[in-house]
Structure formats: C-alpha cells, structure tokens
Protein backbone atom coordinates (compact mmCIF):
# COMPACT_ATOMS: atom_id res chain seq x y z
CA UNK A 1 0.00 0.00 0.00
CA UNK A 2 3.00 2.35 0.92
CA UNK A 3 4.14 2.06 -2.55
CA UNK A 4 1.13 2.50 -3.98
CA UNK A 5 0.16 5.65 -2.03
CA UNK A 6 4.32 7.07 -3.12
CA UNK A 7 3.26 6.45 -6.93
CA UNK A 8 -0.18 8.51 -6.40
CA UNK A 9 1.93 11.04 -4.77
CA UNK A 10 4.79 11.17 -7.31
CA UNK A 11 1.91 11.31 -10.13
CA UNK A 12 0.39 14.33 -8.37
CA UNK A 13 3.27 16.26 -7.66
CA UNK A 14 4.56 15.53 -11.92
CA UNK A 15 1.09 16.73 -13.16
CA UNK A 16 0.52 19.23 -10.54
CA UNK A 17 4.73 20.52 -12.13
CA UNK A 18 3.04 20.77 -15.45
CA UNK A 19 0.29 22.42 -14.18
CA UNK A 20 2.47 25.11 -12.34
CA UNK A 21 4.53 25.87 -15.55
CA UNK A 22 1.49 26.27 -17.97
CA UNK A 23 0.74 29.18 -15.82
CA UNK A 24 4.00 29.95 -15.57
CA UNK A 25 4.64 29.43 -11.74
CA UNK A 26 8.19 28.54 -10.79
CA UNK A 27 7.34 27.23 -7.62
CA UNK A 28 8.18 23.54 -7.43
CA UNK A 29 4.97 21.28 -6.93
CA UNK A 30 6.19 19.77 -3.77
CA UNK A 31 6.55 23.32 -2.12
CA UNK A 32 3.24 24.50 -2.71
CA UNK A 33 1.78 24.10 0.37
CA UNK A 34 4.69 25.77 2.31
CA UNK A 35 4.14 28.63 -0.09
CA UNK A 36 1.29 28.75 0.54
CA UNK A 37 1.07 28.64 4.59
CA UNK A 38 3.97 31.63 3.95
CA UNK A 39 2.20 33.71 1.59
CA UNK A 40 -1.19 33.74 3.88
CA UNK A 41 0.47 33.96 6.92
CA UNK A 42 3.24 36.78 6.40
CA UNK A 43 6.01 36.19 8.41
CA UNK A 44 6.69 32.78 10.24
CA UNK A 45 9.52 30.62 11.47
CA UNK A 46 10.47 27.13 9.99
CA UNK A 47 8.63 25.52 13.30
CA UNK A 48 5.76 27.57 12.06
CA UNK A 49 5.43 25.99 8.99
CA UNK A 50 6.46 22.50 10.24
CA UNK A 51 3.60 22.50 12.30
CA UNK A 52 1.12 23.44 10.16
CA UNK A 53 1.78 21.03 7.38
CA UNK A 54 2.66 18.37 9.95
CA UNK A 55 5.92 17.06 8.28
CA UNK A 56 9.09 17.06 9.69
CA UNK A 57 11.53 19.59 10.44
CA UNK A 58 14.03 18.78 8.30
CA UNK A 59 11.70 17.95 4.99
CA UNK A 60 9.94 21.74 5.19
CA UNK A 61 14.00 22.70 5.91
CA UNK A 62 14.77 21.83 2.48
CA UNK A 63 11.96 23.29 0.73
CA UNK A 64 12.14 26.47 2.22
CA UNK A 65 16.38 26.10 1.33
CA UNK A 66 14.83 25.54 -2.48
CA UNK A 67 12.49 28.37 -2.54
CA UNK A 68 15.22 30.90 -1.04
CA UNK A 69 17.56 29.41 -3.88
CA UNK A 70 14.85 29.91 -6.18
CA UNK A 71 14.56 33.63 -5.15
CA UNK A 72 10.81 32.72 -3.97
CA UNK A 73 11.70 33.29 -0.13
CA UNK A 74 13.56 35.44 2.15
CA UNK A 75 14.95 34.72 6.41
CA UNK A 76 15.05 37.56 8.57
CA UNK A 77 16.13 38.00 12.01
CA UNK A 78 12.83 38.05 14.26
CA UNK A 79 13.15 41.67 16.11
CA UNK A 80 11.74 39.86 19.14
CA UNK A 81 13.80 36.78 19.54
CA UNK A 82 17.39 36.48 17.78
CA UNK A 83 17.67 32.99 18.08
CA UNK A 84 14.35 32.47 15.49
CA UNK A 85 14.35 33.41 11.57
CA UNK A 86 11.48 35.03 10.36
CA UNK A 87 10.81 33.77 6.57
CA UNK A 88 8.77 35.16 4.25
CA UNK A 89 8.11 35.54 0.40
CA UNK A 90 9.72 38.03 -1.53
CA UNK A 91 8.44 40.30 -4.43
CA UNK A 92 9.17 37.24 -6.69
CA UNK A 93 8.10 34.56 -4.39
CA UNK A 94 4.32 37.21 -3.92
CA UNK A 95 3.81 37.24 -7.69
CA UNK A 96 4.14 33.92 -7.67
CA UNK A 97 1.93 33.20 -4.93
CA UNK A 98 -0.69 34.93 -6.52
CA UNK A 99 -0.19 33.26 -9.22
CA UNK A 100 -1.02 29.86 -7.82
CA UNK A 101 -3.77 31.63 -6.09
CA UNK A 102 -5.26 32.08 -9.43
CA UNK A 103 -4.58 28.22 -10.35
CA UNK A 104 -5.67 26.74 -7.33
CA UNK A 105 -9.30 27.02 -7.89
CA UNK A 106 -9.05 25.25 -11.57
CA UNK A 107 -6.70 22.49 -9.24
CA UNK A 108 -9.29 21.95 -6.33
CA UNK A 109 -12.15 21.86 -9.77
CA UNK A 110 -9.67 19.06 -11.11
CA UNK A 111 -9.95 17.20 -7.97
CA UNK A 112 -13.08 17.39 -7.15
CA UNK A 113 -13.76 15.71 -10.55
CA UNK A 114 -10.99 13.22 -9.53
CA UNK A 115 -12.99 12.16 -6.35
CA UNK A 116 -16.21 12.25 -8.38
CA UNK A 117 -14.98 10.18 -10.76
CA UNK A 118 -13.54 7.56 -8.10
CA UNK A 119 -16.35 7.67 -5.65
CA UNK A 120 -14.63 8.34 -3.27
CA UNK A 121 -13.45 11.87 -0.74
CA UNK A 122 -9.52 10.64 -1.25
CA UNK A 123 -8.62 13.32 1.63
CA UNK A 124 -11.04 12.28 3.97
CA UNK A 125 -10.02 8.77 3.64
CA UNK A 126 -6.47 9.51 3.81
CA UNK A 127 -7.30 11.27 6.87
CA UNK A 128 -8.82 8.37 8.56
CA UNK A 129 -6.18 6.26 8.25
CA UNK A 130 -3.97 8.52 9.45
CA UNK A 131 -5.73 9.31 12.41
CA UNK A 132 -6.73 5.05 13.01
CA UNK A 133 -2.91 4.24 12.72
CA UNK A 134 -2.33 7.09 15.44
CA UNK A 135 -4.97 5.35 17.70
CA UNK A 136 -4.11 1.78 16.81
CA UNK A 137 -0.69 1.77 15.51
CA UNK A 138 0.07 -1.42 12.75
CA UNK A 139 2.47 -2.95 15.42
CA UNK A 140 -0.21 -3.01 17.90
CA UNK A 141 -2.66 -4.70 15.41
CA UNK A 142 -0.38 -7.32 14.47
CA UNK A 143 0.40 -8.21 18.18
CA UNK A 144 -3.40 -8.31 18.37
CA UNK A 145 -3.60 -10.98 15.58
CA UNK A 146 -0.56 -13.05 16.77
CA UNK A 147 -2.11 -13.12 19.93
CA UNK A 148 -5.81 -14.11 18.58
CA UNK A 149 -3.82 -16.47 16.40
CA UNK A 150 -1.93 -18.44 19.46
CA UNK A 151 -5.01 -18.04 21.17
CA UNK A 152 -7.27 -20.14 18.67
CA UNK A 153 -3.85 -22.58 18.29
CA UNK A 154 -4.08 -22.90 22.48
CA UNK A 155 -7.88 -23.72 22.07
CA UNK A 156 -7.66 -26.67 19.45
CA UNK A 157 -5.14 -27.95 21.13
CA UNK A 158 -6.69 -28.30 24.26
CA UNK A 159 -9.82 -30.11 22.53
C-alpha cells in the first residue's frame, strides 16, 4: 500500500509541475503548500510551517532552502527573539503566490472531478487512516492478531 500511495503522490506532484509551468509558476509542486502557509500567513519561522503542514523539520528545511535558492523566499532575524528566523516571500516569491492563487481554484475543480470520478473523498479517507494508525498503531494490530492467532492454536489444542 505504501508504494502505492508514493506512486499517487509522485503522479500528483509531476502533473501538478506541469500544471504550475502552464501558468507559468516557478514554484516547485512539492513546495506549494509551504508557499502557501507563507504567503497567507506573512512572516513565520520554519517551526511555524512544520507544524502546520505536519511534516518534519528537516523535509519543510529543504523546501524552504529551495524556494530561497529559487529567489521565492527570504529569512530575517525576528526583532523579538534572535535565536528564530522570520521567513517570508519576496516580491518574486508574492507574484508567484498569486499566481497559484489564481490556479488553485481550476486544481481543487480538477480534484473534485478526480474524487467524483472515483467515488470516493480521497482526503477524507487519507485522513482516517492517518488518524486510526495514530490510535491503533500497525504494530499493535499485528500483536493483536498473533495473539488471537496463538489463542485459537491454544484452544484446538486443548480439545
């Protein structure tokens, strides 16, 4: 299933590319979101961002290292704690954002006719997996069925 759910998201994140550059967006498809949280939140540290998107530290790290490179994103000093960087999008990395703005609504339209199409609300799914596997982790489950297993074994044997 892992695998499967990798090639859905390298498929997305290809088209989604081709989808950026027809409108002539430079930002890459797997930094949207970060963009995103930037551009409608101002100014926020890498935690900030991090947080939001719940991924790890180091992943949003090397976006935001790819859209500084890119010219798409600035870090500051905060003025109220030197120890945090402030990042946020620069006059390029704003056009840009609005931009995607404008393609966003055509991308959620595409979507939606995905999830149409399949029957299915893909994010809600997702979403309850995710959220199953945090209550009932899969190491937990497959204790569960070893145990259910040598229980049953324990049973027949005693007949």
């Amino acid at each position: 299933m892992s695998n499967k759910l990798i090639r859905l998201v390298d498929l997305i994140a290809l088209q989604g590319g081709e989808l950026l550059r027809e409108a002539e967006i430079t930002i890459p498809a797997r930094a949207v979101a970060c963009t995103l949280f930037v551009g409608d939140n101002e100014q926020v540290s890498l935690a900030d961002i991090a947080k939001a998107l719940d991924e790890a530290h180091q992943l949003t790290a090397h976006r935001v290292d790819n859209l500084i490179q890119l010219g798409l994103m600035e870090s500051g000093a905060d003025p109220n704690d030197r120890r945090r960087k402030i990042l946020s999008l620069t006059r390029k990395g704003k056009a840009q954002y609005q931009l995607l703005l404008a393609r966003l609504s055509q991308i959620e339209q595409a979507f939606t006719d995905l999830y149409t199409e399949i029957g299915y609300d893909l994010p809600s799914i997702l979403e309850d997996a995710i959220a199953a596997l945090d209550r009932t982790p899969l190491p937990e489950r497959i204790h569960k069925i070893a145990t259910s297993i040598q229980d049953i074994s324990h049973h027949q044997k005693a007949e």
